[in-house]
Protein backbone atom coordinates (compact mmCIF):
# COMPACT_ATOMS: atom_id res chain seq x y z
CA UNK A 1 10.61 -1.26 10.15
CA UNK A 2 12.85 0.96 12.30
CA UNK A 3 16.51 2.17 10.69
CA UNK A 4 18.19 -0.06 13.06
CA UNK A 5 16.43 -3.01 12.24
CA UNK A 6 16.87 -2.16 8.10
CA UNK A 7 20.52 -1.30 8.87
CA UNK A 8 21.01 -4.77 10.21
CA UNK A 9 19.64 -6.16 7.62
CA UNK A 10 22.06 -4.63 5.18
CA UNK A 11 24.68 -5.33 7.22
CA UNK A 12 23.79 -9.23 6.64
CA UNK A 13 24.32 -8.96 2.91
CA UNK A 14 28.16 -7.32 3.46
CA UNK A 15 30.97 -9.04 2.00
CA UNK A 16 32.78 -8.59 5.42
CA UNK A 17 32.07 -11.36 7.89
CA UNK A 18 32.53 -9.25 10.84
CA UNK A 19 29.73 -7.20 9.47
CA UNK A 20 27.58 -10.01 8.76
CA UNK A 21 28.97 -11.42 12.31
CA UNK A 22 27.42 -8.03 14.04
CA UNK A 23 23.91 -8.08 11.81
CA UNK A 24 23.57 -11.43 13.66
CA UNK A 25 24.52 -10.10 16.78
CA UNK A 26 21.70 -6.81 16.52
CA UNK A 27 19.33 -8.79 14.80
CA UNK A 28 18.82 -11.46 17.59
CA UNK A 29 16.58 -9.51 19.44
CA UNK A 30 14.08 -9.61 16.01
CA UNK A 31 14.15 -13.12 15.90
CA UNK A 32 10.01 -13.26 16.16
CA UNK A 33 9.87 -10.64 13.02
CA UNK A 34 10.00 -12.42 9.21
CA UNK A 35 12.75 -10.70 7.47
CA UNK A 36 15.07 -10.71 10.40
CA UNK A 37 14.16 -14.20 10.97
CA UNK A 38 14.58 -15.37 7.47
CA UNK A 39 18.10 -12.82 7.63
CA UNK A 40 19.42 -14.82 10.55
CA UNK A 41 18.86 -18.75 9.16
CA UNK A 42 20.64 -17.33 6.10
CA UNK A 43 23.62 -15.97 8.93
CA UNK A 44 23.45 -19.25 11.15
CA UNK A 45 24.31 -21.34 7.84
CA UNK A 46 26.77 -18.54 6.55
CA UNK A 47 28.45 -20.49 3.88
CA UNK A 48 31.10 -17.97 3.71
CA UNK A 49 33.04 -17.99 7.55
CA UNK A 50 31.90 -19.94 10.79
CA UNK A 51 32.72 -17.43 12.85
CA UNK A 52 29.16 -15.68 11.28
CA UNK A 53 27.45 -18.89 12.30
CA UNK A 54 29.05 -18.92 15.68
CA UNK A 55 28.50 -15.59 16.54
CA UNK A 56 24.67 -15.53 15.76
CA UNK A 57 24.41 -18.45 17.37
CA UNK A 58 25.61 -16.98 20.54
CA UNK A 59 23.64 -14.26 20.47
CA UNK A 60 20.03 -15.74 19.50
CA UNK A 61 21.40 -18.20 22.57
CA UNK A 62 22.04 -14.84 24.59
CA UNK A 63 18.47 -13.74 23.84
CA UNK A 64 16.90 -16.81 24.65
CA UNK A 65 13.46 -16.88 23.22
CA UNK A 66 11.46 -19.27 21.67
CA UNK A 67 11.84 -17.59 18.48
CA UNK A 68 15.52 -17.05 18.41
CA UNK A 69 15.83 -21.23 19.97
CA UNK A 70 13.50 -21.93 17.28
CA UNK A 71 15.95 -20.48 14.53
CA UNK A 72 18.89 -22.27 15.92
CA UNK A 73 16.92 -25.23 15.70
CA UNK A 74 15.58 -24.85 12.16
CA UNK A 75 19.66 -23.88 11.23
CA UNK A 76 20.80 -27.34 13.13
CA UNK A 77 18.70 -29.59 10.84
CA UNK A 78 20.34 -27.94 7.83
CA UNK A 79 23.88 -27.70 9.22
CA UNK A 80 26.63 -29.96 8.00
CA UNK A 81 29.00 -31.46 10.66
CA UNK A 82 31.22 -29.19 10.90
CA UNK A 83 28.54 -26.11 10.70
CA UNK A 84 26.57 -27.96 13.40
CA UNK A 85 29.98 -27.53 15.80
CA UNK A 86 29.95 -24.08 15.33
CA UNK A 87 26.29 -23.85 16.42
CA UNK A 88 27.30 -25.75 19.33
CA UNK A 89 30.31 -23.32 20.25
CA UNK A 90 28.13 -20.32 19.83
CA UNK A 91 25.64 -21.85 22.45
CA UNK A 92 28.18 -23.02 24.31
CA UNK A 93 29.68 -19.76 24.22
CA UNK A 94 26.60 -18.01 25.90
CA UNK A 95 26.42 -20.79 28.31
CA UNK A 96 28.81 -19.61 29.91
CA UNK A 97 29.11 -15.80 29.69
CA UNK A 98 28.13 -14.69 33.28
CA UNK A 99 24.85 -14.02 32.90
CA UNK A 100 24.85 -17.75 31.17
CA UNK A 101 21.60 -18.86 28.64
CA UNK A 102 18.95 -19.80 31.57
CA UNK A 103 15.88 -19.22 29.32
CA UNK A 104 17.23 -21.57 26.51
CA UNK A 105 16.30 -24.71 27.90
CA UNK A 106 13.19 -23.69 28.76
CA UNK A 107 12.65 -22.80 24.96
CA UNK A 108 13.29 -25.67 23.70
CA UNK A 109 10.71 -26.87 26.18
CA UNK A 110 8.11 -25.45 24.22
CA UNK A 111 10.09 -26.43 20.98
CA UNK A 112 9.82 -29.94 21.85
CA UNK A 113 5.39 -29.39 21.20
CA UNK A 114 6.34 -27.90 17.60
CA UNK A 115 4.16 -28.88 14.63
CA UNK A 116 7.57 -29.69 12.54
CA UNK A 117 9.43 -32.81 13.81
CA UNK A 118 12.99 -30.91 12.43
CA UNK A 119 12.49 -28.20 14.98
CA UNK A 120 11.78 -30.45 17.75
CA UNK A 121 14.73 -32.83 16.69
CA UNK A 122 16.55 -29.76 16.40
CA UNK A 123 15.22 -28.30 19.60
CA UNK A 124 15.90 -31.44 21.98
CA UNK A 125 20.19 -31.08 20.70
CA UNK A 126 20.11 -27.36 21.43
CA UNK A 127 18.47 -28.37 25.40
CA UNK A 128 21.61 -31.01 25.79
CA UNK A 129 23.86 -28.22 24.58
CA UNK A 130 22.64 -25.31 26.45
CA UNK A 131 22.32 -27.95 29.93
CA UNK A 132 25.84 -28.45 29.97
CA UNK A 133 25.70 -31.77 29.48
CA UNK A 134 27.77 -32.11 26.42
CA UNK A 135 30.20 -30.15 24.20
């Protein structure tokens, strides 16, 4: 593991949501490896401040890979109502930043073949999001 990566994932455990908000934020990119993965479910559902679970969100939405969609995904079939919003914000967020979220809907594409009917459930509300085509 490289010392950003562990950093991160220190950062995660912080008592200090904007620390926790910025582990989400670096950690996107390691969606695909386990303990960032498992790290940034834990962040998406951040019992202790939304603006942890809105921030990640944005940024696995920024990074836009199947892995970091699939996350979102997993975090949306867990999420309460009012966590599930701030999911929503976060994508909507990146949706439209300038460079916008283009690969998102094309990973929940391949989301919607998934062997677990949560992600694909979870997968087909992130595409509607991340579209445009409600908030």
């Amino acid at each position: 593991m490289t010392g950003g990566l562990e950093s991160a994932l220190a950062e995660a455990s912080s008592p200090s949501w904007t620390r926790r908000a910025r582990a989400g934020r670096d950690l996107a990119s390691s969606a695909d490896v386990p303990e960032a993965a498992e790290v940034l479910l834990r962040l998406l559902l951040d019992a202790e401040d939304t603006a942890v679970t809105r921030r990640t969100a944005e940024a696995l939405a920024r990074t836009g890979t199947t892995a970091a969609v699939r996350l979102m995904a997993l975090a949306l079939v867990e999420a309460d109502d009012s966590r599930s919003d701030w999911l929503r914000t976060g994508v909507h967020d990146a949706r439209v930043a300038p460079d916008g979220v283009p690969d998102v809907v094309e990973a929940c594409g391949k989301l919607a073949q998934d062997r677990e009917e949560s992600v694909r459930r979870g997968a087909a509300e992130i595409s509607v999001w991340a579209s445009g085509t409600s908030h």
